[in-house]
PDB file of N, CA and C in Angstrom:
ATOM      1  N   UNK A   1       0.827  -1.185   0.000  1.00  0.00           N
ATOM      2  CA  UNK A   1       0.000   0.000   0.000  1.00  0.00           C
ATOM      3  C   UNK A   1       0.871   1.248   0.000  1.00  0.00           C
ATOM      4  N   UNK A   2       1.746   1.185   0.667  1.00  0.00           N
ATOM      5  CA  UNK A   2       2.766   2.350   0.955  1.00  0.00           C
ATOM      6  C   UNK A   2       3.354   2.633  -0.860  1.00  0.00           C
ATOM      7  N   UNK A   3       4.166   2.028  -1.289  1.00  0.00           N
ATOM      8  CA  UNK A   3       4.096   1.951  -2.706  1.00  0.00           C
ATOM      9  C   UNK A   3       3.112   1.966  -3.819  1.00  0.00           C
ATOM     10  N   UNK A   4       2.343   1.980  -3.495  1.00  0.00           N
ATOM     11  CA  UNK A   4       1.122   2.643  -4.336  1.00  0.00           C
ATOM     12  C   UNK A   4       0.565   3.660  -4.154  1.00  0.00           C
ATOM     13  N   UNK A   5       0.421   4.433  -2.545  1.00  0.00           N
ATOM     14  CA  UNK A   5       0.389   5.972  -2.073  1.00  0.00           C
ATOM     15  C   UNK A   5       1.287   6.959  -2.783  1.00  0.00           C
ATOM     16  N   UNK A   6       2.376   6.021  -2.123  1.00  0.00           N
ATOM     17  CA  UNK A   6       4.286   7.096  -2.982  1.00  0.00           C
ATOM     18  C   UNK A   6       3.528   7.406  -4.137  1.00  0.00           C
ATOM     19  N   UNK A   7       2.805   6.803  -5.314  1.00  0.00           N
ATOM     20  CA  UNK A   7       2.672   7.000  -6.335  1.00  0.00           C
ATOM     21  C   UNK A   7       2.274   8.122  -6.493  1.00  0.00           C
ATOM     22  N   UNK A   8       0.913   8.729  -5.533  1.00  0.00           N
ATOM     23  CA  UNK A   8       0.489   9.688  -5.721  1.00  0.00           C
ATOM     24  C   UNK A   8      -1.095   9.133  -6.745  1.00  0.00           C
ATOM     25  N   UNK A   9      -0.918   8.040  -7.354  1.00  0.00           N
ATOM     26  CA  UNK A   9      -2.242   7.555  -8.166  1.00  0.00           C
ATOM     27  C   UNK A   9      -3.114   7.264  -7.512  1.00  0.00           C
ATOM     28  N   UNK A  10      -4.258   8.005  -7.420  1.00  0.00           N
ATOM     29  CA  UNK A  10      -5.401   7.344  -6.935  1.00  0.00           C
ATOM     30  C   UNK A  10      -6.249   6.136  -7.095  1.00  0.00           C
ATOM     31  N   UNK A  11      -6.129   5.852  -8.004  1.00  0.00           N
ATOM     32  CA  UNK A  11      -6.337   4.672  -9.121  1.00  0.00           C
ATOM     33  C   UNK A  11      -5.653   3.523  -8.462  1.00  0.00           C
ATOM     34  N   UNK A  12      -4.236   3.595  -8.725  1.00  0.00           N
ATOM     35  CA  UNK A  12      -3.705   2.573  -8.366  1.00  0.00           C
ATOM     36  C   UNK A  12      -3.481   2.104  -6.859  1.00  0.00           C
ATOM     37  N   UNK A  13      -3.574   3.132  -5.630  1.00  0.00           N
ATOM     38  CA  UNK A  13      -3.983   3.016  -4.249  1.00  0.00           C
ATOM     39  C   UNK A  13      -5.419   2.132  -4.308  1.00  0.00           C
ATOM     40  N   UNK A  14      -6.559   2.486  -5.103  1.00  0.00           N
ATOM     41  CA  UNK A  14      -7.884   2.297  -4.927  1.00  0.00           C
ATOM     42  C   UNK A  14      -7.779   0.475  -5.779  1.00  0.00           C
ATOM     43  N   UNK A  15      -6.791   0.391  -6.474  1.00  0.00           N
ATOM     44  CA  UNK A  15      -6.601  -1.335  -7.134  1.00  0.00           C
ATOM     45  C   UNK A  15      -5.835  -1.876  -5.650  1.00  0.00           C
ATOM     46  N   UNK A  16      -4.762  -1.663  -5.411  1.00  0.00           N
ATOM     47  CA  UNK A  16      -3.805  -2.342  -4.834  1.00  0.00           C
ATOM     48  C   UNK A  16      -5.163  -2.930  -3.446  1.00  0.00           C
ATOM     49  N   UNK A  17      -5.282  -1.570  -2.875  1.00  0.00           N
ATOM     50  CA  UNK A  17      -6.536  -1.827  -1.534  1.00  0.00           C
ATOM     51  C   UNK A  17      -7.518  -2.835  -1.958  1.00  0.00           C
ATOM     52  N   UNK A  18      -7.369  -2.748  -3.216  1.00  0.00           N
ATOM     53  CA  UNK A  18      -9.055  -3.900  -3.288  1.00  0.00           C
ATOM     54  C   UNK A  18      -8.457  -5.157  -3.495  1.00  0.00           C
ATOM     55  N   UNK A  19      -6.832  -4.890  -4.095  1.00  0.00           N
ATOM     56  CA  UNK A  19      -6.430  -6.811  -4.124  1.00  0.00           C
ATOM     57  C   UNK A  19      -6.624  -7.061  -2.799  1.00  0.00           C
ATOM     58  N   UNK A  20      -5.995  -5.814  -1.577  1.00  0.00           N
ATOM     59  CA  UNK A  20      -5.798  -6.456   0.031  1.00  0.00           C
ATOM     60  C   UNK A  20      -7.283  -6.852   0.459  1.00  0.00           C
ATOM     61  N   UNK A  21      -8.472  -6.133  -0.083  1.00  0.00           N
ATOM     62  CA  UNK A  21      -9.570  -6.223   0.498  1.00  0.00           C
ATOM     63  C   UNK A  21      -9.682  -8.055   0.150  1.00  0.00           C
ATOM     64  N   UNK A  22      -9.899  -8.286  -0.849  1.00  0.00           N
ATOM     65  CA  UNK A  22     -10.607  -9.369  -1.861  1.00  0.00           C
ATOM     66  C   UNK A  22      -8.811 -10.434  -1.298  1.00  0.00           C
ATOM     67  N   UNK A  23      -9.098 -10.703  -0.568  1.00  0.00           N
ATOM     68  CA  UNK A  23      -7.759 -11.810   0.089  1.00  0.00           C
ATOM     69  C   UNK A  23      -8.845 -12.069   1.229  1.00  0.00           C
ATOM     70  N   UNK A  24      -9.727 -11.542   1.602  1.00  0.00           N
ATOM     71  CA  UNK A  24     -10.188 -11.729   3.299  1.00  0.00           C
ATOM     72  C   UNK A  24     -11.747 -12.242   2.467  1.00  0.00           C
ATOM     73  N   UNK A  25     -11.795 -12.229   1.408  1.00  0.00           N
ATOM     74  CA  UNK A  25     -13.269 -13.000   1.197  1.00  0.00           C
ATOM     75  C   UNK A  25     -12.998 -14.199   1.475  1.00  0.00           C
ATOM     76  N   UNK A  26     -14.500 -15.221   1.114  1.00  0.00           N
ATOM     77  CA  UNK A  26     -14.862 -16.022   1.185  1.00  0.00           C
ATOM     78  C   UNK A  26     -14.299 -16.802   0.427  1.00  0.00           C
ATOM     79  N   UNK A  27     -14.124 -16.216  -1.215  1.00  0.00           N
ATOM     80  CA  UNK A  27     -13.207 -17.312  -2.552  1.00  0.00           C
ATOM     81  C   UNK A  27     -11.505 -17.567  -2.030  1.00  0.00           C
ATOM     82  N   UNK A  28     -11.665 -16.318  -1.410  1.00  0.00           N
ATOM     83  CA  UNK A  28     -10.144 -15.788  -1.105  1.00  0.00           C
ATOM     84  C   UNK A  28      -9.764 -16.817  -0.123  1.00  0.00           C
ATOM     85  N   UNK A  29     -10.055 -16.915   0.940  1.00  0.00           N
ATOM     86  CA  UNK A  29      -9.926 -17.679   1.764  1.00  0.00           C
ATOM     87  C   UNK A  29      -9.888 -19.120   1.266  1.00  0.00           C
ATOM     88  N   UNK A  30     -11.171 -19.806   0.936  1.00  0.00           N
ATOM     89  CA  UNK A  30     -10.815 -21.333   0.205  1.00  0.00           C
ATOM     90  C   UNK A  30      -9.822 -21.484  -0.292  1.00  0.00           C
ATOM     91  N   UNK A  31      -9.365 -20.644  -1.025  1.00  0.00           N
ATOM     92  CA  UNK A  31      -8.384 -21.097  -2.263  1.00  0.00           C
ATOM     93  C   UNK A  31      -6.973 -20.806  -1.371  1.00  0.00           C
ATOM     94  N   UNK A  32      -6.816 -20.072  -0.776  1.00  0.00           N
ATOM     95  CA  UNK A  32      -5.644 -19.919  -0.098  1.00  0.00           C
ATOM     96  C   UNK A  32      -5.638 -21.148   0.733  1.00  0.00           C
ATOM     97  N   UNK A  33      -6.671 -21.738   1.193  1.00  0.00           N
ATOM     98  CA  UNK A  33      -6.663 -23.093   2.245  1.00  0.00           C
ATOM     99  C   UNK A  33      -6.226 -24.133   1.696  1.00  0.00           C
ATOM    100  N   UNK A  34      -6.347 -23.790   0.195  1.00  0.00           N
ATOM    101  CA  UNK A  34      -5.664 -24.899  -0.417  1.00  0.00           C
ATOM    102  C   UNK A  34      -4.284 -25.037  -1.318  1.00  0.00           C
ATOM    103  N   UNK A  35      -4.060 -23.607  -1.475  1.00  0.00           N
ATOM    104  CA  UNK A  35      -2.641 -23.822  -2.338  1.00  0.00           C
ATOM    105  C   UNK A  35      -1.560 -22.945  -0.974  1.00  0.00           C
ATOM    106  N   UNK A  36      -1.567 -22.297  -0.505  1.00  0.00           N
ATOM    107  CA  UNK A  36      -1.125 -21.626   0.317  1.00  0.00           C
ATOM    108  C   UNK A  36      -0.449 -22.832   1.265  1.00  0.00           C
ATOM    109  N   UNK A  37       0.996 -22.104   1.497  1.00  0.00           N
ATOM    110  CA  UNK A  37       1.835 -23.017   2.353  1.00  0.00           C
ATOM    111  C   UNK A  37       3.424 -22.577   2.929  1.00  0.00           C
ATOM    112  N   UNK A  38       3.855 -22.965   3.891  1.00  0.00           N
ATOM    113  CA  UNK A  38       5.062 -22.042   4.086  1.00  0.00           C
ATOM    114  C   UNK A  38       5.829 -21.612   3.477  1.00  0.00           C
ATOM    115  N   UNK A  39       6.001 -23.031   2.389  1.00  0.00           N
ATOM    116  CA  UNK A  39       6.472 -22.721   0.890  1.00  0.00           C
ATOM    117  C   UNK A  39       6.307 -21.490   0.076  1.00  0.00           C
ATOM    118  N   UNK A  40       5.240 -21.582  -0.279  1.00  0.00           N
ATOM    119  CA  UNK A  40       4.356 -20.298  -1.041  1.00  0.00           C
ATOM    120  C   UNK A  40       4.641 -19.295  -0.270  1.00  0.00           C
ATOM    121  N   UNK A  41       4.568 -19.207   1.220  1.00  0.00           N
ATOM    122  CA  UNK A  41       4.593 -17.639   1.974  1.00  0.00           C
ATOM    123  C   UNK A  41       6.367 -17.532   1.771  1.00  0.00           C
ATOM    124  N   UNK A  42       7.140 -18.221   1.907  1.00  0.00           N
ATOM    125  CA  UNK A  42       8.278 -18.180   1.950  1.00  0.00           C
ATOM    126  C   UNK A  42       8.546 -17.315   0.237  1.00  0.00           C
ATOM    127  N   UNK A  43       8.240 -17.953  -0.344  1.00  0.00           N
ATOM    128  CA  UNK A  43       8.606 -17.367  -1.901  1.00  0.00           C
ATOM    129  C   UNK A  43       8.059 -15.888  -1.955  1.00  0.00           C
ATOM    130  N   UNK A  44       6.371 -15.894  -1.674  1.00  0.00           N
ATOM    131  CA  UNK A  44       6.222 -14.199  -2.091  1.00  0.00           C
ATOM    132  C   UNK A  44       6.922 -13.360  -1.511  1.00  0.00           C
ATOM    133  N   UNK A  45       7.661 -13.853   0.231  1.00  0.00           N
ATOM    134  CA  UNK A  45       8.408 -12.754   0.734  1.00  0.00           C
ATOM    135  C   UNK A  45       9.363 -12.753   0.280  1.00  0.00           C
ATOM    136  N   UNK A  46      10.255 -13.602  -0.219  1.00  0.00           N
ATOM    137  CA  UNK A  46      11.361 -13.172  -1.036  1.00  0.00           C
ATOM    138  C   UNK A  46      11.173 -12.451  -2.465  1.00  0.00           C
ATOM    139  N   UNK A  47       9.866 -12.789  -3.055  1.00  0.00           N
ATOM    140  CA  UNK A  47       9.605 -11.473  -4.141  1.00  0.00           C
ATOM    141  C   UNK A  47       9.648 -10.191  -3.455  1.00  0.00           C
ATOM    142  N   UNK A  48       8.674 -10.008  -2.379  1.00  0.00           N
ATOM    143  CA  UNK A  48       8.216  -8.440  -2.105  1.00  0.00           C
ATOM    144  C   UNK A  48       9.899  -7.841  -1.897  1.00  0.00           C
ATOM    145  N   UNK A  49      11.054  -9.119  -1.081  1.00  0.00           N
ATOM    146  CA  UNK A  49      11.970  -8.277  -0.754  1.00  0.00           C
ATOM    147  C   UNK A  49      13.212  -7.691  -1.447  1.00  0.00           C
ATOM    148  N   UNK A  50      12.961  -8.907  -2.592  1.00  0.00           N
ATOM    149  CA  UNK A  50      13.423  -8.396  -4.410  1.00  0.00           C
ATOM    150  C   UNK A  50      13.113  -6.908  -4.589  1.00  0.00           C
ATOM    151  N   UNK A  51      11.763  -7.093  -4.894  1.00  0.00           N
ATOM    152  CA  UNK A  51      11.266  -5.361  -5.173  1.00  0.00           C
ATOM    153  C   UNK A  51      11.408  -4.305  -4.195  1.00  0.00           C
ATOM    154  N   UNK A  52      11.794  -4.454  -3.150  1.00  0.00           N
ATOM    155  CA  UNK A  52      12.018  -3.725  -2.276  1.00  0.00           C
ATOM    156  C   UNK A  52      14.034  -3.040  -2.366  1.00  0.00           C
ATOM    157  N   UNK A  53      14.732  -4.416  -2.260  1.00  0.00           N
ATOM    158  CA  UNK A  53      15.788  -4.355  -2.543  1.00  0.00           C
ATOM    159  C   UNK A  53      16.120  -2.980  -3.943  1.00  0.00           C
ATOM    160  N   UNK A  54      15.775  -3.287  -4.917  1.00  0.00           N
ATOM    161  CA  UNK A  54      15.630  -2.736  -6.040  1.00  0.00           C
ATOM    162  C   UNK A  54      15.101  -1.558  -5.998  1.00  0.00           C
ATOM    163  N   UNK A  55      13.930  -0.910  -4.922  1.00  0.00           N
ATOM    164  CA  UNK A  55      13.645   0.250  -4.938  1.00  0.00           C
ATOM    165  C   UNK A  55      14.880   1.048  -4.268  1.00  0.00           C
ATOM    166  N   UNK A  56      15.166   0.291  -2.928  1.00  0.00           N
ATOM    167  CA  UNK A  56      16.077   0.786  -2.115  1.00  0.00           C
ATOM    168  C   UNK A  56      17.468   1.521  -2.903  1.00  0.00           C
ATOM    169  N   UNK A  57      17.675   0.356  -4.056  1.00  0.00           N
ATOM    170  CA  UNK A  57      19.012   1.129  -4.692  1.00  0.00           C
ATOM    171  C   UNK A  57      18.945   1.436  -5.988  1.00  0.00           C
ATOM    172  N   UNK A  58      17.331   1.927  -5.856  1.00  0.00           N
ATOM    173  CA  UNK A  58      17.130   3.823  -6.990  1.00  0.00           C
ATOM    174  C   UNK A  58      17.212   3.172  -8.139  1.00  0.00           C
ATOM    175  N   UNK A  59      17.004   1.594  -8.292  1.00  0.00           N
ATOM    176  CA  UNK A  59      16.694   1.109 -10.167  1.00  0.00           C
ATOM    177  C   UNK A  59      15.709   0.303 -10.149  1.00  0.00           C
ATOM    178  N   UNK A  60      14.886   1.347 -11.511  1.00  0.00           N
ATOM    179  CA  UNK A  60      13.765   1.192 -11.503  1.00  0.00           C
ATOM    180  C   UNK A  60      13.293   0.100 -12.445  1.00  0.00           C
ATOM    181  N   UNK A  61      14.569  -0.327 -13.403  1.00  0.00           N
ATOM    182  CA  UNK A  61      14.231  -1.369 -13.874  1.00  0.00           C
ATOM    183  C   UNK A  61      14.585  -2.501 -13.649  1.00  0.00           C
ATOM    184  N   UNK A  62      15.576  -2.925 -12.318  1.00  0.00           N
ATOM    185  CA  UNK A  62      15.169  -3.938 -11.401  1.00  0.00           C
ATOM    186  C   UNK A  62      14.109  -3.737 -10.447  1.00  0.00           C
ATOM    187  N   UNK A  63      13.227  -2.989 -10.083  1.00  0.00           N
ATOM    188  CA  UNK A  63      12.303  -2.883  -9.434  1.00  0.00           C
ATOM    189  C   UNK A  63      10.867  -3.422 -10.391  1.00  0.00           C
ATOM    190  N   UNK A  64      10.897  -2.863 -11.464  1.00  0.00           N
ATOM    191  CA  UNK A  64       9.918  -3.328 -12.253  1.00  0.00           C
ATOM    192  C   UNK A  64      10.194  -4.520 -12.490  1.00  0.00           C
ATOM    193  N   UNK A  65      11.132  -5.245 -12.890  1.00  0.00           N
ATOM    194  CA  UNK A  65      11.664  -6.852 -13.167  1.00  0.00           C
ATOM    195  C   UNK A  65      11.033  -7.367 -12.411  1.00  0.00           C
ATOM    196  N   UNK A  66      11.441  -6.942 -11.019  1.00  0.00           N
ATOM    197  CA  UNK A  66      11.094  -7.412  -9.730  1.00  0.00           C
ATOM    198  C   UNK A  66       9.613  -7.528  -9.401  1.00  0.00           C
ATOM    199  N   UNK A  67       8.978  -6.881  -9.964  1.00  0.00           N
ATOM    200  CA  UNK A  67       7.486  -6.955  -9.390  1.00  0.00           C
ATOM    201  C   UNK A  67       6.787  -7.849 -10.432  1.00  0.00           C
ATOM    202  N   UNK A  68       7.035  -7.224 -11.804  1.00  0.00           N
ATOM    203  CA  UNK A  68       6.862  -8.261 -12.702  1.00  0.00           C
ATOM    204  C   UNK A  68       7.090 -10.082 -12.671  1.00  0.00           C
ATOM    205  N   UNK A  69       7.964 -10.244 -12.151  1.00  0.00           N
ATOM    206  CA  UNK A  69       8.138 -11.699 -11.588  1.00  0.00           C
ATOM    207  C   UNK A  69       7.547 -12.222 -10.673  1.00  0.00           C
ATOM    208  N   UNK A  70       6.963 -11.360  -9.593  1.00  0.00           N
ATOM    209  CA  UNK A  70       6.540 -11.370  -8.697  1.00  0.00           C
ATOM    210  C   UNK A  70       4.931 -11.771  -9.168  1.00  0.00           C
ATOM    211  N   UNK A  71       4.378 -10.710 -10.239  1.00  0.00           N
ATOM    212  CA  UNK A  71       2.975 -11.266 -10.286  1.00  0.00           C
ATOM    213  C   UNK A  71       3.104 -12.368 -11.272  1.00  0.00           C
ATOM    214  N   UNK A  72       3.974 -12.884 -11.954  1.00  0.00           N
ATOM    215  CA  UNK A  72       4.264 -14.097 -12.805  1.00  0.00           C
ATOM    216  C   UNK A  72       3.824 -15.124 -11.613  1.00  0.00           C
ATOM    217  N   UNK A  73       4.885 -15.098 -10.737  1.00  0.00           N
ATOM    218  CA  UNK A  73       4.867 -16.518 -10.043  1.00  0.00           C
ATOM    219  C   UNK A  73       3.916 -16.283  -9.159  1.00  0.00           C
ATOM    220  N   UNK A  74       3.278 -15.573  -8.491  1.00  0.00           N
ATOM    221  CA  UNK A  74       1.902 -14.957  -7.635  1.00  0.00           C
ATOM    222  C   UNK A  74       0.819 -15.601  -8.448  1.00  0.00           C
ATOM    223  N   UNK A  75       0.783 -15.276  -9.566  1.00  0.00           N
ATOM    224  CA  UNK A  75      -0.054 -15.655 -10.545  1.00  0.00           C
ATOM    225  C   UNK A  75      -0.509 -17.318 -10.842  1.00  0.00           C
ATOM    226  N   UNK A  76       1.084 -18.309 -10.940  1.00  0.00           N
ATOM    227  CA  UNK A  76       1.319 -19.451 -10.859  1.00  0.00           C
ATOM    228  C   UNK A  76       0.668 -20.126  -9.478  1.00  0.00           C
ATOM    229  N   UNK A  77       0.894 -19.359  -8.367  1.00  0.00           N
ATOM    230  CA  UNK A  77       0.404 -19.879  -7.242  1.00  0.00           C
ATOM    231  C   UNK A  77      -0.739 -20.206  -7.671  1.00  0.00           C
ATOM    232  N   UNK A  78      -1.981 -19.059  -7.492  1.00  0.00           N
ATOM    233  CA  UNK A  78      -3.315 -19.231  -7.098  1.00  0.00           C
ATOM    234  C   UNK A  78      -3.732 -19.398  -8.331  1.00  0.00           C
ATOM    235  N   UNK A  79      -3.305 -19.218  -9.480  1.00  0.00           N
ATOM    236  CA  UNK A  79      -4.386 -19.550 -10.627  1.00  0.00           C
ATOM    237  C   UNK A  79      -3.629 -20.728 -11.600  1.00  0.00           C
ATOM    238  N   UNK A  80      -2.525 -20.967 -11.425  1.00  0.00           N
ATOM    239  CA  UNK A  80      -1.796 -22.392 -12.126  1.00  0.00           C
ATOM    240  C   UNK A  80      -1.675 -23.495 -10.943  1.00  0.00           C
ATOM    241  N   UNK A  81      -2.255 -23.579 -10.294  1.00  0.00           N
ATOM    242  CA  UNK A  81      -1.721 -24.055  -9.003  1.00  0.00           C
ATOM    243  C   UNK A  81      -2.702 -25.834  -9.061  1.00  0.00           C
TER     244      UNK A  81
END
């Protein structure tokens, strides 16, 4: 969320909040009961800390790499899974 404020986009604050919202539903929940695992939590935090890394040292096109991969394999989780 903090990275989508920085932006200054309203738009994209008002997407990011609704992915966090739509995680605490009902679909959200099942499906996490079933692919979700230390495994899986272990990996996205090493994405978020990719993209983080990458913001930290001011390149923006390892930061974009970084997030980009991030919803690749995010993606693989819950919807190739």
């Amino acid at each position: 969320m903090t990275l989508a404020e920085v932006t200054g986009n309203a738009v994209l604050v008002r997407l990011v909040a609704e992915l966090f919202d739509e995680r605490h539903s009902p679909i959200s929940a099942k499906i996490s009961s079933r692919f979700e695992s230390t495994r899986t939590w272990k990996a996205a935090l090493a994405e978020h800390e990719a993209v983080l890394a990458a913001i930290e040292a001011r390149d923006p096109i390892a930061a974009q790499a970084a997030m980009r991969a991030h919803l690749r394999a995010s993606t693989l989780r819950w919807v190739g899974a």
